[in-house]
PDB file of N, CA and C in Angstrom:
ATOM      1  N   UNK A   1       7.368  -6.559  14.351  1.00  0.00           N
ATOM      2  CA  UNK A   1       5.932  -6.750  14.449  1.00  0.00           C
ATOM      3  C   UNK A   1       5.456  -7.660  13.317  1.00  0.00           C
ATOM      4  N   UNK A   2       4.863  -8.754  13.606  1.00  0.00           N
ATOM      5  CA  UNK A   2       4.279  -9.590  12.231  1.00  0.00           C
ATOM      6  C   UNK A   2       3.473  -9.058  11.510  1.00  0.00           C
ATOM      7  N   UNK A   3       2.032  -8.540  12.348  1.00  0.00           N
ATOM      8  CA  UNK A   3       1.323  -7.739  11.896  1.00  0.00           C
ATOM      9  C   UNK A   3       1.463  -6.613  10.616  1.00  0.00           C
ATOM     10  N   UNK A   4       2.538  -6.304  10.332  1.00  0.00           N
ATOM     11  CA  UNK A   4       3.411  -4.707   9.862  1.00  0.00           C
ATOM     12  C   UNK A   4       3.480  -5.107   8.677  1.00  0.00           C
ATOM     13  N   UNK A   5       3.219  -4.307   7.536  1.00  0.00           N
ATOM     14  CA  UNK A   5       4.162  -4.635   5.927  1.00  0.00           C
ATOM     15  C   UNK A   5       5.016  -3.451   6.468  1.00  0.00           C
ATOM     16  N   UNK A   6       6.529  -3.334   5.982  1.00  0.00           N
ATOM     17  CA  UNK A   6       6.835  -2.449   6.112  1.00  0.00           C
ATOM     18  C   UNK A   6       6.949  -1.752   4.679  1.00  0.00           C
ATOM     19  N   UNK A   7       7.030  -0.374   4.442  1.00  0.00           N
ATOM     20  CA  UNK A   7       7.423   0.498   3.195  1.00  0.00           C
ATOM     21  C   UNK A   7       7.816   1.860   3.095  1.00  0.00           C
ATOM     22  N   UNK A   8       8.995   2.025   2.252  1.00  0.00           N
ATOM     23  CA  UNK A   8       9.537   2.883   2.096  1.00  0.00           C
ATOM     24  C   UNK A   8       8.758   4.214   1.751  1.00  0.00           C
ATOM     25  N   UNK A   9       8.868   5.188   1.367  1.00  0.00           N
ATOM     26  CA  UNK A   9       7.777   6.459   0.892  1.00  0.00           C
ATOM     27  C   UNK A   9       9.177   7.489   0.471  1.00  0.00           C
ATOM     28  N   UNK A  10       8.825   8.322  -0.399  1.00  0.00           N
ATOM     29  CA  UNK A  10       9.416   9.925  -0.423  1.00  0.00           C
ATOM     30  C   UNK A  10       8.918  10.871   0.137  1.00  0.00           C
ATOM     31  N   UNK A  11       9.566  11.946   0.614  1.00  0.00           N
ATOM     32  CA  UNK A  11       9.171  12.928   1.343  1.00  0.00           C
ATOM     33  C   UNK A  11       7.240  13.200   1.239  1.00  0.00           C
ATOM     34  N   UNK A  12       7.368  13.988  -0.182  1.00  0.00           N
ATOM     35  CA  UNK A  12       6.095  14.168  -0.746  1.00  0.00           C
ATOM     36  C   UNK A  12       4.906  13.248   0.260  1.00  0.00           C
ATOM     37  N   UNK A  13       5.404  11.956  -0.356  1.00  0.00           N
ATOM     38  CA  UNK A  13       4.039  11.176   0.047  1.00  0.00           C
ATOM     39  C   UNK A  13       4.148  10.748   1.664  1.00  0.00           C
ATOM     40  N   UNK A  14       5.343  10.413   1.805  1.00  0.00           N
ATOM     41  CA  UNK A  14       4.998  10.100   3.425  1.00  0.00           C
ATOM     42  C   UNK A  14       4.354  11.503   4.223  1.00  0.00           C
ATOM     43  N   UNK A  15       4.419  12.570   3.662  1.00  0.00           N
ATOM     44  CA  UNK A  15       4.525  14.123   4.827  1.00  0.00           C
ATOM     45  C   UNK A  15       2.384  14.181   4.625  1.00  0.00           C
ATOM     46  N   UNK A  16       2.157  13.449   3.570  1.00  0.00           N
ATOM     47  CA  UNK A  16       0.833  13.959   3.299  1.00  0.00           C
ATOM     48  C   UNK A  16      -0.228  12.887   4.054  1.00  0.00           C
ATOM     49  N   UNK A  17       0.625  11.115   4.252  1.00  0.00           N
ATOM     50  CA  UNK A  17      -0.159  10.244   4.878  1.00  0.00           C
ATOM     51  C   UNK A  17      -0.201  10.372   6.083  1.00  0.00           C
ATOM     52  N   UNK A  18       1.415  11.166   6.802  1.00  0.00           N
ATOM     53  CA  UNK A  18       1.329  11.424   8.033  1.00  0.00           C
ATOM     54  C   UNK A  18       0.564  12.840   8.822  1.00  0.00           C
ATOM     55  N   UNK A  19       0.107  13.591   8.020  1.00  0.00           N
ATOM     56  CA  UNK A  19      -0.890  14.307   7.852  1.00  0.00           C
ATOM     57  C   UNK A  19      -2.570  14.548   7.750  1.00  0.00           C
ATOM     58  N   UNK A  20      -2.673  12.751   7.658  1.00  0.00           N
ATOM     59  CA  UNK A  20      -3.404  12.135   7.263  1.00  0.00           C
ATOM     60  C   UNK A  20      -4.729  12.993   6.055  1.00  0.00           C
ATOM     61  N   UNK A  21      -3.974  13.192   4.989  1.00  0.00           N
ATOM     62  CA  UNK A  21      -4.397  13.946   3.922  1.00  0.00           C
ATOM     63  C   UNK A  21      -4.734  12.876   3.032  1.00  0.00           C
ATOM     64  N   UNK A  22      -3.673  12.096   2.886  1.00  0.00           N
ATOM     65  CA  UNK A  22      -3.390  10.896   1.421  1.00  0.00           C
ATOM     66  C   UNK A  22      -3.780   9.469   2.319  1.00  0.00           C
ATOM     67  N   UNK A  23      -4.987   9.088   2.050  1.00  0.00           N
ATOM     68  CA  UNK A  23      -5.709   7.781   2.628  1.00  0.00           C
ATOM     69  C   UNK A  23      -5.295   6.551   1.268  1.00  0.00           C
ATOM     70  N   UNK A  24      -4.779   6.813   0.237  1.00  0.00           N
ATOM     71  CA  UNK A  24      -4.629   5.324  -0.348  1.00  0.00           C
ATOM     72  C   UNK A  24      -2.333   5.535  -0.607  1.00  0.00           C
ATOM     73  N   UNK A  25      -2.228   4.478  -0.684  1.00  0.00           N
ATOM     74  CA  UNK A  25      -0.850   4.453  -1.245  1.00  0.00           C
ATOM     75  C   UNK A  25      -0.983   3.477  -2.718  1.00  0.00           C
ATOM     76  N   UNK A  26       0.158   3.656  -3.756  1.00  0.00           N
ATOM     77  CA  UNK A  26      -0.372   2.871  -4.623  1.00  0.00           C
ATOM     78  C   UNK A  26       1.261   1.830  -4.744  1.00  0.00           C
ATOM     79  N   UNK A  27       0.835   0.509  -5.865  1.00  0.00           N
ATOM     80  CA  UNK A  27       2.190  -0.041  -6.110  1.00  0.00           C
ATOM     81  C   UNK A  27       1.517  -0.711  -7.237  1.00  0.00           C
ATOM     82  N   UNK A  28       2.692  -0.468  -8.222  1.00  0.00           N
ATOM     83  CA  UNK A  28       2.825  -1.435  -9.341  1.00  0.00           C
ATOM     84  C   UNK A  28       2.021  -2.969  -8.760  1.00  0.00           C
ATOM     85  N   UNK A  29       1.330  -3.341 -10.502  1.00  0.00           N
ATOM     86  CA  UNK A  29       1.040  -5.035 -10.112  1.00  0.00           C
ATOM     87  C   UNK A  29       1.637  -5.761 -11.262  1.00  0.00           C
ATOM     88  N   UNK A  30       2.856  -6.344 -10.208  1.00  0.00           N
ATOM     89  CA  UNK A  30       4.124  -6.712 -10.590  1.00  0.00           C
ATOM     90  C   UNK A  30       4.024  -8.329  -9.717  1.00  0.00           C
ATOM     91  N   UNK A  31       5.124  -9.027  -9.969  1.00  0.00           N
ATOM     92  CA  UNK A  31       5.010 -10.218  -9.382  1.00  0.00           C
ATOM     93  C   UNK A  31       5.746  -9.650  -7.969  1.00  0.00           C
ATOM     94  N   UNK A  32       6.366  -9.290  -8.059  1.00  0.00           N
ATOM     95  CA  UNK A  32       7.321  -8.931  -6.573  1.00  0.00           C
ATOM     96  C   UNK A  32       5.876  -8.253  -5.863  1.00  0.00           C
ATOM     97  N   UNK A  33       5.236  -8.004  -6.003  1.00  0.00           N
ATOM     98  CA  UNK A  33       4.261  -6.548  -5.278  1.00  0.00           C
ATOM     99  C   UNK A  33       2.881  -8.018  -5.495  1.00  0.00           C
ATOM    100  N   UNK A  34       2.796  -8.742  -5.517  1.00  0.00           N
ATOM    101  CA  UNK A  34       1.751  -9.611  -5.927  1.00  0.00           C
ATOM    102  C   UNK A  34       2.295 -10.621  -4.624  1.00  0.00           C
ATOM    103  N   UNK A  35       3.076 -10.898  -4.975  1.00  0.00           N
ATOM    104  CA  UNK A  35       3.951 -11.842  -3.985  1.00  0.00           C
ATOM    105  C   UNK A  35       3.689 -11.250  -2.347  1.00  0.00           C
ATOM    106  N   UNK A  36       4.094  -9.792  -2.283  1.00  0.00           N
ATOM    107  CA  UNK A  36       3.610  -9.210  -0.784  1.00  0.00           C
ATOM    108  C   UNK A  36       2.881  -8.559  -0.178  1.00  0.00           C
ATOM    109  N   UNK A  37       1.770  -8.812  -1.266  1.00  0.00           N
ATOM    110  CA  UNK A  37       0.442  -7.993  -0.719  1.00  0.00           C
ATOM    111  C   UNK A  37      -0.699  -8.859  -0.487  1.00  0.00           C
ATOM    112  N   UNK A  38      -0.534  -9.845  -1.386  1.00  0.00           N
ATOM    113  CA  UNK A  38      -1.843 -10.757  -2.178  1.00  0.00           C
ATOM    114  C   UNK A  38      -1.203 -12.092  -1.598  1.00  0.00           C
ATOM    115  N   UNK A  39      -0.059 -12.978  -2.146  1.00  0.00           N
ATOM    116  CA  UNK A  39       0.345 -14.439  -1.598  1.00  0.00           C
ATOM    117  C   UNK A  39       1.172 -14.903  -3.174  1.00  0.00           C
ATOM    118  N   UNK A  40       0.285 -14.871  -3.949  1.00  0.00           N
ATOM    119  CA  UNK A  40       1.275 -15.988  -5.226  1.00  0.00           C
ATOM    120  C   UNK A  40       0.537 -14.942  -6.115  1.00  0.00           C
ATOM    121  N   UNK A  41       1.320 -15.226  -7.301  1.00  0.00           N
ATOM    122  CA  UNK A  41       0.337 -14.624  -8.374  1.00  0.00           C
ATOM    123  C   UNK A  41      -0.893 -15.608  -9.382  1.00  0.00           C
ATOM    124  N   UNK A  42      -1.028 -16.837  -8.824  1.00  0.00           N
ATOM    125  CA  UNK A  42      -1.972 -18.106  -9.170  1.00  0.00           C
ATOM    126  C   UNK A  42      -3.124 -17.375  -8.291  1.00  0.00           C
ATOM    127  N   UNK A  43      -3.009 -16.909  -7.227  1.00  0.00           N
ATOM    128  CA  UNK A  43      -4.200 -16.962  -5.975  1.00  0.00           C
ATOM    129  C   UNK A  43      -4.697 -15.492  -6.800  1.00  0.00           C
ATOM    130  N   UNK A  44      -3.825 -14.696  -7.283  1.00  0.00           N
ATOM    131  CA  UNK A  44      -4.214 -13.175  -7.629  1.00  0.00           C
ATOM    132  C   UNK A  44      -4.832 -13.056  -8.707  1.00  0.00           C
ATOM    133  N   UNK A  45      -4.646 -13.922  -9.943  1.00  0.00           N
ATOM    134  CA  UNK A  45      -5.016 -13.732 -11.236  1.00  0.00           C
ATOM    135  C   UNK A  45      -6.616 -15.246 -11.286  1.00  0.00           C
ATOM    136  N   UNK A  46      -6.746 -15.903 -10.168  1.00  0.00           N
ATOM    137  CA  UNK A  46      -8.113 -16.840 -10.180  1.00  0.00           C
ATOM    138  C   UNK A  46      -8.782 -15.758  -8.630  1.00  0.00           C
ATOM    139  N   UNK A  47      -8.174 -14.777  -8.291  1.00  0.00           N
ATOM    140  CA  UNK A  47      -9.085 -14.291  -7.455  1.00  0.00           C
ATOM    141  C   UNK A  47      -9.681 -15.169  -6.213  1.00  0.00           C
ATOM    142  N   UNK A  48      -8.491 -15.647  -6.120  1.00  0.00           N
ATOM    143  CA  UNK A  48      -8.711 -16.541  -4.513  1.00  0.00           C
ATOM    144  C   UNK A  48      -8.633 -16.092  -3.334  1.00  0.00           C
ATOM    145  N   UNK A  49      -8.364 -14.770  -3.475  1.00  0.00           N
ATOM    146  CA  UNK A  49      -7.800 -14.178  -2.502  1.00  0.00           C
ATOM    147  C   UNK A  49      -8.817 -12.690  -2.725  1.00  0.00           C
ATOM    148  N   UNK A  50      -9.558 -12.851  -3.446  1.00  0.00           N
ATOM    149  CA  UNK A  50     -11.066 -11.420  -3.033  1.00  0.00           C
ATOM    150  C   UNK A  50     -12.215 -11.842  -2.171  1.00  0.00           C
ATOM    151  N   UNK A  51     -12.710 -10.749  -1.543  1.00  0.00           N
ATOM    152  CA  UNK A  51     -14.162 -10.989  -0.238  1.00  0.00           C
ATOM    153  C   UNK A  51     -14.507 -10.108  -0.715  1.00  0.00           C
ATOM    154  N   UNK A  52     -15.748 -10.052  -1.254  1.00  0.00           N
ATOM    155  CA  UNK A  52     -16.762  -9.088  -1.604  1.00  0.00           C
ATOM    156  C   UNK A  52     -16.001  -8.223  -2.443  1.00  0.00           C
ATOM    157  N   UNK A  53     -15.441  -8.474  -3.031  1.00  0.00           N
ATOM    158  CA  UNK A  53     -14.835  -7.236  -4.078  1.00  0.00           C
ATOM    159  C   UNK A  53     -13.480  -6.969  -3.989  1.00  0.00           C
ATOM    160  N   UNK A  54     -12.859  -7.073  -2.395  1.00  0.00           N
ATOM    161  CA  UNK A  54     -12.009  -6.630  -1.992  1.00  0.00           C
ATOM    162  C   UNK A  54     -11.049  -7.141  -1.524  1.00  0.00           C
ATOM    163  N   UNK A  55      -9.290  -7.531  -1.427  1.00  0.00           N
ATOM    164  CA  UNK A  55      -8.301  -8.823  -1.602  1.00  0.00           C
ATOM    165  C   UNK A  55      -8.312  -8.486   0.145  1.00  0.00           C
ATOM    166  N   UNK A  56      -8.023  -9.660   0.357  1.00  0.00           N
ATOM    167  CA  UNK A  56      -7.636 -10.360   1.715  1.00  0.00           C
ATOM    168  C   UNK A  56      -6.392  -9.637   2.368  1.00  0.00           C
ATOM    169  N   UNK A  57      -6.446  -9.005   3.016  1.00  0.00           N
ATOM    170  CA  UNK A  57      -4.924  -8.392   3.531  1.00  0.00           C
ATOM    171  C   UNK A  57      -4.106  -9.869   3.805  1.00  0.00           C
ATOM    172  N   UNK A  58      -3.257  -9.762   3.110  1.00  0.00           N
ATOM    173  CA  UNK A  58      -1.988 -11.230   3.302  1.00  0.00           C
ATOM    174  C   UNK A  58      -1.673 -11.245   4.552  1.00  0.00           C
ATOM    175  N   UNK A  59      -1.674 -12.344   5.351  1.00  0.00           N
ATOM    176  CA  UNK A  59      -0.934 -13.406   6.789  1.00  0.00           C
ATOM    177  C   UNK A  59      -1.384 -12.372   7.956  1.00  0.00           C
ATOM    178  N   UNK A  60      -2.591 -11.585   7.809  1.00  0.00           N
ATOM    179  CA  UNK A  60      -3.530 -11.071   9.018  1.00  0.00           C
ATOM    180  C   UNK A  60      -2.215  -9.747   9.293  1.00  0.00           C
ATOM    181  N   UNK A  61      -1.616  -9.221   8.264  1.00  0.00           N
ATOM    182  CA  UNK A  61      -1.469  -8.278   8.210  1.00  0.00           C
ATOM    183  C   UNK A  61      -2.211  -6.923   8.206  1.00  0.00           C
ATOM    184  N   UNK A  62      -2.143  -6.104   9.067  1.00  0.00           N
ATOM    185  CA  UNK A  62      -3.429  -5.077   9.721  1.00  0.00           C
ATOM    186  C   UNK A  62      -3.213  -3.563   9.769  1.00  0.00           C
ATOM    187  N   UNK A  63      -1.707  -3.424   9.525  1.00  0.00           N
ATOM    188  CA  UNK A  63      -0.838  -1.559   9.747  1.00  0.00           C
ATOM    189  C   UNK A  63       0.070  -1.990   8.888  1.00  0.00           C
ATOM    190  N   UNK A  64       0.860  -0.487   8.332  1.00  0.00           N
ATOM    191  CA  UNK A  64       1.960  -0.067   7.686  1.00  0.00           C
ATOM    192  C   UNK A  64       2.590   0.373   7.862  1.00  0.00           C
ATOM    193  N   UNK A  65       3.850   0.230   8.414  1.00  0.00           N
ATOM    194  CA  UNK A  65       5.046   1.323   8.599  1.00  0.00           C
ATOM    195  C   UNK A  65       5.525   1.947   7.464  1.00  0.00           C
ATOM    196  N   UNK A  66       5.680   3.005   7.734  1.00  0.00           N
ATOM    197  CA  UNK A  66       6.178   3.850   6.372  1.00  0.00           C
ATOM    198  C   UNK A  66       7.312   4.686   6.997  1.00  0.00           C
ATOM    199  N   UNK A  67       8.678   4.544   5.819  1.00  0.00           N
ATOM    200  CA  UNK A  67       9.590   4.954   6.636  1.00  0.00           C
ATOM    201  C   UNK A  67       9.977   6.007   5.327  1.00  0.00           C
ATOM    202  N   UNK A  68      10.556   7.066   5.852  1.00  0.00           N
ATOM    203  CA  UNK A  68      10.826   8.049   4.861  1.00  0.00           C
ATOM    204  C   UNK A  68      12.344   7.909   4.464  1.00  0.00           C
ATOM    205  N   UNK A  69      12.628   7.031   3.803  1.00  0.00           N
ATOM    206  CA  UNK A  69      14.308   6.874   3.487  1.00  0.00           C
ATOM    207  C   UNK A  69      14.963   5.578   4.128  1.00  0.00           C
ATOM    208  N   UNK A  70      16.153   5.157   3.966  1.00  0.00           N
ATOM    209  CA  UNK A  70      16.845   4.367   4.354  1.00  0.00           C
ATOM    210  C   UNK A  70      17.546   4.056   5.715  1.00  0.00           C
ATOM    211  N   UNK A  71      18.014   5.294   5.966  1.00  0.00           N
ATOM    212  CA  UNK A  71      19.036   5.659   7.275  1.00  0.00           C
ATOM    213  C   UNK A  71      18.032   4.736   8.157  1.00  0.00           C
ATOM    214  N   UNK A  72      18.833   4.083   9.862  1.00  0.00           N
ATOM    215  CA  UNK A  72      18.361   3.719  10.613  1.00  0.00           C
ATOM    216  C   UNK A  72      17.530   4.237  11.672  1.00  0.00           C
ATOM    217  N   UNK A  73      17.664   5.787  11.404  1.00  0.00           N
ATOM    218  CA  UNK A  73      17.171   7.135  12.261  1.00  0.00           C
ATOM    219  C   UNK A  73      16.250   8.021  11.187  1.00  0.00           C
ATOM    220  N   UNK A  74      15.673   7.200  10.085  1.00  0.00           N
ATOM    221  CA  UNK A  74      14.681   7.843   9.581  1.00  0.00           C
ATOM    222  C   UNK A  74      13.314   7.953  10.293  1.00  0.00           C
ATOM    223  N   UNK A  75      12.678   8.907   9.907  1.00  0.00           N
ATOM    224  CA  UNK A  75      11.350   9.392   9.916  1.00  0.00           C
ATOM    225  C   UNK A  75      10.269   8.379   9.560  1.00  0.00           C
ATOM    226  N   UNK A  76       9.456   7.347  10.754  1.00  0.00           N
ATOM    227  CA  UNK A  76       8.225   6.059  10.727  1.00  0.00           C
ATOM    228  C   UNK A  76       7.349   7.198  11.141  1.00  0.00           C
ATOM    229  N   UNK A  77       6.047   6.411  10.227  1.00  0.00           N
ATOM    230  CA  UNK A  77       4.961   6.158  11.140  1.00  0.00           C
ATOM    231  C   UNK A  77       3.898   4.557  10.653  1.00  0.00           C
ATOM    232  N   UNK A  78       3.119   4.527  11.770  1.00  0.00           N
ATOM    233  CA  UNK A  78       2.325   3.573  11.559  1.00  0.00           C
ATOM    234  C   UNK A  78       1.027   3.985  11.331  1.00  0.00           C
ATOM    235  N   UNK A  79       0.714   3.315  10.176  1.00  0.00           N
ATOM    236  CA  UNK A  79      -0.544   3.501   9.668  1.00  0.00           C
ATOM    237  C   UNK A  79      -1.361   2.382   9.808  1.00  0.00           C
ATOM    238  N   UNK A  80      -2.781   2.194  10.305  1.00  0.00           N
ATOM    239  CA  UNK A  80      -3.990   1.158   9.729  1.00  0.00           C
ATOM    240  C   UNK A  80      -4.144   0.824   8.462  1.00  0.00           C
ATOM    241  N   UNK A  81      -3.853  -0.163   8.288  1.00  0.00           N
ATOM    242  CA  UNK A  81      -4.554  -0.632   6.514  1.00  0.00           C
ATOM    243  C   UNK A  81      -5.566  -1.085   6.657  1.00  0.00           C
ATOM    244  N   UNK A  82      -6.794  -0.650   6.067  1.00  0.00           N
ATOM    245  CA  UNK A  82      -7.780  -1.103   5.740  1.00  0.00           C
ATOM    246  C   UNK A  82      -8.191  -2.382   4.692  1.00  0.00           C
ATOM    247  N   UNK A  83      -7.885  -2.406   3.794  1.00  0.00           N
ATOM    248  CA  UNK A  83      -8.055  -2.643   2.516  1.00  0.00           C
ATOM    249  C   UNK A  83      -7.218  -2.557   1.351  1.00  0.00           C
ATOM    250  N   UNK A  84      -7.646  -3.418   0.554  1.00  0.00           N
ATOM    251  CA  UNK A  84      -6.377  -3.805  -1.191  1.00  0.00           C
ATOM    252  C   UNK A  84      -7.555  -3.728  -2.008  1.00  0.00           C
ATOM    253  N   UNK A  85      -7.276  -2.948  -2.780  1.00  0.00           N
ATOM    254  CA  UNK A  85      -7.937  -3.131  -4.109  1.00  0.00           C
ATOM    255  C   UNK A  85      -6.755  -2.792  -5.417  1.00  0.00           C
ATOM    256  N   UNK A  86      -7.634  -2.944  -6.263  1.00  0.00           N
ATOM    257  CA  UNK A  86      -6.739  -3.097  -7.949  1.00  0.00           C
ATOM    258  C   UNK A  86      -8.200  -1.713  -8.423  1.00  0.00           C
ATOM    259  N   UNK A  87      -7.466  -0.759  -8.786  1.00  0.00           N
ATOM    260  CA  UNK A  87      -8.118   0.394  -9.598  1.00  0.00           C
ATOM    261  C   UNK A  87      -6.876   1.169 -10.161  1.00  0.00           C
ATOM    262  N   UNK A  88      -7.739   2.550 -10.559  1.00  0.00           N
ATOM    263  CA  UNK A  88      -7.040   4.152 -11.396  1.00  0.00           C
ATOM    264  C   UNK A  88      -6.515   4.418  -9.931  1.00  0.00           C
ATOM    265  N   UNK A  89      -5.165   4.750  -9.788  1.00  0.00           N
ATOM    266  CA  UNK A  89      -5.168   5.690  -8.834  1.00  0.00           C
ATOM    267  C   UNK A  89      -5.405   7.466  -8.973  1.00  0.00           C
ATOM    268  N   UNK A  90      -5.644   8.104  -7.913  1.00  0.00           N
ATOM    269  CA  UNK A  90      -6.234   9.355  -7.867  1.00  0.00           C
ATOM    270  C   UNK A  90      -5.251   9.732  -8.363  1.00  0.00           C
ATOM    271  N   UNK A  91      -4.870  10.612  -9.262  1.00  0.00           N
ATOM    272  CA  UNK A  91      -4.313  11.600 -10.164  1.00  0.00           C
ATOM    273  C   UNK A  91      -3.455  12.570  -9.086  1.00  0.00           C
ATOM    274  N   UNK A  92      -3.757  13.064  -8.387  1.00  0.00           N
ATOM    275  CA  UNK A  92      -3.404  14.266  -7.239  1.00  0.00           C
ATOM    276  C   UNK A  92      -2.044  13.237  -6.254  1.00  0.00           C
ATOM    277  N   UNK A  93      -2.219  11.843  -6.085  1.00  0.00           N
ATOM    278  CA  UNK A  93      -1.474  11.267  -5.563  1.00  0.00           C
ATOM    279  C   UNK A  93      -1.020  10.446  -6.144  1.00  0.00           C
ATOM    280  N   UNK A  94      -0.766  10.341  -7.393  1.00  0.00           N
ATOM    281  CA  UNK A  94       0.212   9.660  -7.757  1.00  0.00           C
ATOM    282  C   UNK A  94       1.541  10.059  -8.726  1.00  0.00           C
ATOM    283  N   UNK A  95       2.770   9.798  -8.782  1.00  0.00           N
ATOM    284  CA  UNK A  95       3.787  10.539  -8.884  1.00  0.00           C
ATOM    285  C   UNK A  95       3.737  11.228 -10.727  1.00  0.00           C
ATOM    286  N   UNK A  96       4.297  12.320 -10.569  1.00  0.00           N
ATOM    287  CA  UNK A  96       3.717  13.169 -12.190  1.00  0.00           C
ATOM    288  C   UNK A  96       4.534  12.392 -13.343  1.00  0.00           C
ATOM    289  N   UNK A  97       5.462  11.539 -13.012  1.00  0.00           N
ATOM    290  CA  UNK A  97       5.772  10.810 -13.931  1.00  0.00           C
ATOM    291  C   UNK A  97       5.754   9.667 -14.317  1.00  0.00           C
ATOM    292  N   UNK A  98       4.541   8.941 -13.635  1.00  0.00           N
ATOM    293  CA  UNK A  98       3.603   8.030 -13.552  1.00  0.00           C
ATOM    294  C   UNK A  98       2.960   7.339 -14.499  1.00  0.00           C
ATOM    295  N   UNK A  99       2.497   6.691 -14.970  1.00  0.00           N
ATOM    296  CA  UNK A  99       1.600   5.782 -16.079  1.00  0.00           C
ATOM    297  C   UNK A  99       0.288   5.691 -15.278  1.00  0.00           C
ATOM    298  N   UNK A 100      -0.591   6.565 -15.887  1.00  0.00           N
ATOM    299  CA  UNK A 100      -1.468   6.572 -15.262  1.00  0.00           C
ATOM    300  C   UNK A 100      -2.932   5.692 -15.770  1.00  0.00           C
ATOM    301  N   UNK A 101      -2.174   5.257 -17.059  1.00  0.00           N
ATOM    302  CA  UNK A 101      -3.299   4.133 -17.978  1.00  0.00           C
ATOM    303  C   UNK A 101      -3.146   2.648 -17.315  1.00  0.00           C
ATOM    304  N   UNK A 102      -2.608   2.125 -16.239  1.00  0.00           N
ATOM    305  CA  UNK A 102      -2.131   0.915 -16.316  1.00  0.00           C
ATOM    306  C   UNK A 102      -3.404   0.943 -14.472  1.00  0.00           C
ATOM    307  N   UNK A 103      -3.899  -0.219 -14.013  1.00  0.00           N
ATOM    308  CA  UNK A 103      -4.407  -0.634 -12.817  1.00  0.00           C
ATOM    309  C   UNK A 103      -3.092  -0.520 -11.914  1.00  0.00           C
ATOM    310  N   UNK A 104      -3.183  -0.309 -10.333  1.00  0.00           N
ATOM    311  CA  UNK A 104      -2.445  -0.550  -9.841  1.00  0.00           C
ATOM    312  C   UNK A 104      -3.024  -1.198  -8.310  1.00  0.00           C
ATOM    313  N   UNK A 105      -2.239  -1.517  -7.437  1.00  0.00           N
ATOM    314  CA  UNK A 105      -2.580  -1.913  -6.439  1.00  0.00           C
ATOM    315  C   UNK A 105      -2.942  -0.656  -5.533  1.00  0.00           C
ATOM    316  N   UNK A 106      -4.077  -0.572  -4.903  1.00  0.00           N
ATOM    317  CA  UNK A 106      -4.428   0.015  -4.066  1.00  0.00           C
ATOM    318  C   UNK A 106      -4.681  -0.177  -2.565  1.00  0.00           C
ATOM    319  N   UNK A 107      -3.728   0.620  -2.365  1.00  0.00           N
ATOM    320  CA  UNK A 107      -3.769   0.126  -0.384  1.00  0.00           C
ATOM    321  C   UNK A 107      -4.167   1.542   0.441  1.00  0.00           C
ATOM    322  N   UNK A 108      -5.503   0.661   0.918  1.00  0.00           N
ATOM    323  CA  UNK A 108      -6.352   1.812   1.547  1.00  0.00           C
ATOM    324  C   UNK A 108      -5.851   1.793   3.094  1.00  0.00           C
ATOM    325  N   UNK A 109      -5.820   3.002   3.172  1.00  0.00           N
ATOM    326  CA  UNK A 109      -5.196   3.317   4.480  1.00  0.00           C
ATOM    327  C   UNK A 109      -6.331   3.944   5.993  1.00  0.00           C
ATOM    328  N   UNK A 110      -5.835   3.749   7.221  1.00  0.00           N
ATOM    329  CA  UNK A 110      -6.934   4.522   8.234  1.00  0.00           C
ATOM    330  C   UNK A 110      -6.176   5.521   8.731  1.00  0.00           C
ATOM    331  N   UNK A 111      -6.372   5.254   9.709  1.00  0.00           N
ATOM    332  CA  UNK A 111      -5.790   5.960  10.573  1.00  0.00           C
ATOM    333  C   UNK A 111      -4.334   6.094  11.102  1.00  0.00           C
ATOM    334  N   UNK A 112      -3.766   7.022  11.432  1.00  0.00           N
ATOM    335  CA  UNK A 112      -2.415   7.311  12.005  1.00  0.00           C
ATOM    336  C   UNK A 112      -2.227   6.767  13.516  1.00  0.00           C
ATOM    337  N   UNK A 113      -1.436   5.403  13.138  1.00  0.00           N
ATOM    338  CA  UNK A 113      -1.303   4.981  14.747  1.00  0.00           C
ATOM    339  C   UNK A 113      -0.549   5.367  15.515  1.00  0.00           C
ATOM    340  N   UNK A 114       0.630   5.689  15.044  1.00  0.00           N
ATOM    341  CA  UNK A 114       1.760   6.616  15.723  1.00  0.00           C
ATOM    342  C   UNK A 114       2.707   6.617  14.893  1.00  0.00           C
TER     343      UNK A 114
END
């Protein structure tokens, strides 16, 4: 699917989005994670890539697959992405051994597509 980022998850967090409990996922803002969310890290750091506050989902990318592990017979689902932002992530969802002083990427999530 073009549409699709795909991403990995751990139990924890995939069982709570597919639950639809946990509406944001978070990721380091790193060049690798800049590179596939946003486009370059030139477009990310002059903000070429914000609308009203909020970053451009990259190449009309629109859902998330989230796969729980590696195996070829792991546990998907597809999620709606809404939205990217750069904030604190929520404390309750993010992992306890975490850095919780640093911005991270925020990927707002909708609904459970299947």
């Amino acid at each position: 699917m073009k549409n699709t980022l795909h991403l990995t998850l751990k139990k924890e967090w995939f069982d709570l989005i597919a639950a639809g409990v946990k509406k944001e996922e978070y990721r380091e803002i790193k060049e690798y994670w800049v590179r596939r969310l946003v486009g370059n890290w030139h477009q990310y750091e002059s903000n070429q890539v914000m609308y009203r506050g909020e970053y451009i989902l990259p190449y009309g990318v629109d859902r998330i697959e989230f796969r729980n592990g590696y195996k070829p017979d792991s546990p998907r689902i597809v999620v709606e992405w809404i939205g990217l932002e750069v904030g604190t992530p929520n404390q309750a969802w993010f992992p306890k051994d975490g850095d919780l002083k640093d911005n991270v990427f925020i990927l707002k999530l909708g609904k459970v597509i299947s």
